[in-house]
Protein backbone atom coordinates (compact mmCIF):
# COMPACT_ATOMS: atom_id res chain seq x y z
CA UNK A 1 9.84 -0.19 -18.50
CA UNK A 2 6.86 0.27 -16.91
CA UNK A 3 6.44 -0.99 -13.33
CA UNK A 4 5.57 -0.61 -9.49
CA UNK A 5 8.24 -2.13 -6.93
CA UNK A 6 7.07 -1.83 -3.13
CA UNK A 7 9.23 -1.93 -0.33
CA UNK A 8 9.02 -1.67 3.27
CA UNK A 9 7.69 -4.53 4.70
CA UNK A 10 8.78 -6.95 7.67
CA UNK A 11 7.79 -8.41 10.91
CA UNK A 12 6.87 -6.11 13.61
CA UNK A 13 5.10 -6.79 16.83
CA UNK A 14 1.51 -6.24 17.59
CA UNK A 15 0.90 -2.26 18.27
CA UNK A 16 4.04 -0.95 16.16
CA UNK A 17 4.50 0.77 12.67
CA UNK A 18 5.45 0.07 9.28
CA UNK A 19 5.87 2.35 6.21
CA UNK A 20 5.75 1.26 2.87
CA UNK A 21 6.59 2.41 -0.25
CA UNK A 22 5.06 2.14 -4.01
CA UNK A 23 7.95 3.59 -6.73
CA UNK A 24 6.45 3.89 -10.13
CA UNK A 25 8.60 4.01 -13.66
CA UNK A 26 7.68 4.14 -16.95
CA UNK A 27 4.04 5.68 -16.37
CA UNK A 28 2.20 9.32 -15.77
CA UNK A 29 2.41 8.83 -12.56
CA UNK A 30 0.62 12.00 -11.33
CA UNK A 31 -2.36 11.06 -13.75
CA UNK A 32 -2.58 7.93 -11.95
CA UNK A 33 -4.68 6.68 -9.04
CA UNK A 34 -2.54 3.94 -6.49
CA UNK A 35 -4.54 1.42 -4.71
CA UNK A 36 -2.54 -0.28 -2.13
CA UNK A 37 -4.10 -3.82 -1.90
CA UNK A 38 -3.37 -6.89 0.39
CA UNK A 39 -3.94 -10.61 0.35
CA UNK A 40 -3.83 -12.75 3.43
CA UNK A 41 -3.21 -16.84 3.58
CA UNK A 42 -6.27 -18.04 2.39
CA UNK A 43 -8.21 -14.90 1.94
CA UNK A 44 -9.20 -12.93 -1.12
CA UNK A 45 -6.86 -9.92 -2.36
CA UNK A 46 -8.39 -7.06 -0.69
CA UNK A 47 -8.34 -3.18 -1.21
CA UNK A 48 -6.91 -1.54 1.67
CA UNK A 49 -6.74 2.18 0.82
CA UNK A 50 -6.04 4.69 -2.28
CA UNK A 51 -5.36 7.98 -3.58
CA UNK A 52 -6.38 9.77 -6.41
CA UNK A 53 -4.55 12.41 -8.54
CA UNK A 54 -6.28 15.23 -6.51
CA UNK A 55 -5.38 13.35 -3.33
CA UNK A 56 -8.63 12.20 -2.38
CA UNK A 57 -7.82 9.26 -0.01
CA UNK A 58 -10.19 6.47 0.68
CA UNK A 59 -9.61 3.40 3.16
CA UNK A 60 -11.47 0.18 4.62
CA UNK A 61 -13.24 0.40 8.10
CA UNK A 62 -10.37 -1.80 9.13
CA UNK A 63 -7.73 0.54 8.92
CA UNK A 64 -9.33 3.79 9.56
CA UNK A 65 -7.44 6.17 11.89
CA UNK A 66 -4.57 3.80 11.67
CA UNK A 67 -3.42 3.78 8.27
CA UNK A 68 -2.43 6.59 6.18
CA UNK A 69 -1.97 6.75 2.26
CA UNK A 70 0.25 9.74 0.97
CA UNK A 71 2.10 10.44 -2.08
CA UNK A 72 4.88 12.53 -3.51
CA UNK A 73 4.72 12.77 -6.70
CA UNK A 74 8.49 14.52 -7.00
CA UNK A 75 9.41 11.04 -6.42
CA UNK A 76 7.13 9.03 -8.22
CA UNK A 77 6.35 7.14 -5.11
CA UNK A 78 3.17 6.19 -3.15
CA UNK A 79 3.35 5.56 0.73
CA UNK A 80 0.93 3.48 3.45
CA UNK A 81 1.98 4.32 7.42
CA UNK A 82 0.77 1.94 9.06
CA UNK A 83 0.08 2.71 12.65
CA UNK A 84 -1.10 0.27 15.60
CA UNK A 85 -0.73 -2.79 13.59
CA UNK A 86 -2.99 -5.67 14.52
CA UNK A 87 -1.83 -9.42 13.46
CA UNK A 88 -4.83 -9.51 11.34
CA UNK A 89 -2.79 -6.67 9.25
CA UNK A 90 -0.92 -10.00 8.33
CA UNK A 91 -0.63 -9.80 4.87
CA UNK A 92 1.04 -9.46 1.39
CA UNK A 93 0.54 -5.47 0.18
CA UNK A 94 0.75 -4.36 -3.26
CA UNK A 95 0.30 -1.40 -4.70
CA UNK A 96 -1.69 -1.27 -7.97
CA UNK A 97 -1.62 1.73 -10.95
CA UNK A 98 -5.30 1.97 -11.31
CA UNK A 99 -6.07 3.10 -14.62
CA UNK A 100 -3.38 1.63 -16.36
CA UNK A 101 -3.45 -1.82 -14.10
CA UNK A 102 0.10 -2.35 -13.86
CA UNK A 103 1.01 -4.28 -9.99
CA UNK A 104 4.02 -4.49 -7.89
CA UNK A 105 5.34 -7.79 -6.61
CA UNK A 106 4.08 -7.22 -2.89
CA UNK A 107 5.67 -6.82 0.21
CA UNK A 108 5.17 -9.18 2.94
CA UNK A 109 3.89 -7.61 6.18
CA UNK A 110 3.59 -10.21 9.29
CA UNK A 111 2.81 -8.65 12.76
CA UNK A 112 3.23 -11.17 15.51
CA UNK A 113 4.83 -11.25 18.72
């Protein structure tokens, strides 16, 4: 079966970290390129930050110097640290097998104090 399934998320307060996780099945994983994408109440899905096969990373303004997207492709899994989290970072984040457009269910991420 192919599929993503995130994990990770949670409620932290303003300032602290989160790690998630994007573990893919069923796919050539190494081949692909992982988008980590988010969707706040009310807003527009977003893309927050990805990496290619040849582990080019790219990321918003928003997030620069805060977040970083890293994979291992041993385990077939994807990861976004998420440093100094803002409660604009407020969100549902999934992950997203580019060329092959297969999504996770998302991961709910809520930073508030």
């Amino acid at each position: 079966q192919v599929q993503l399934v995130e994990s990770g998320g949670g409620l932290v307060q303003p300032g602290g970290s989160l790690r998630l996780s994007c573990t893919a099945s069923g796919m050539r994983f190494t081949s692909e390129r992982i988008n980590w994408y988010r969707q706040a109440p009310g807003k527009q899905r977003e893309l927050v930050a990805y990496i290619t096969s040849g582990y080019v990373t790219i990321y918003i303004d928003s997030v620069k110097g805060r977040f970083t997207i890293s994979r291992d492709n041993g385990k077939n899994t994807v990861y976004l640290q998420m440093n100094s989290l803002k409660p604009e970072d407020t969100a549902v984040y999934y992950c997203n097998a580019h060329y092959t457009n297969i999504w996770g269910q998302g991961t709910q991420v809520t930073v508030s104090s």
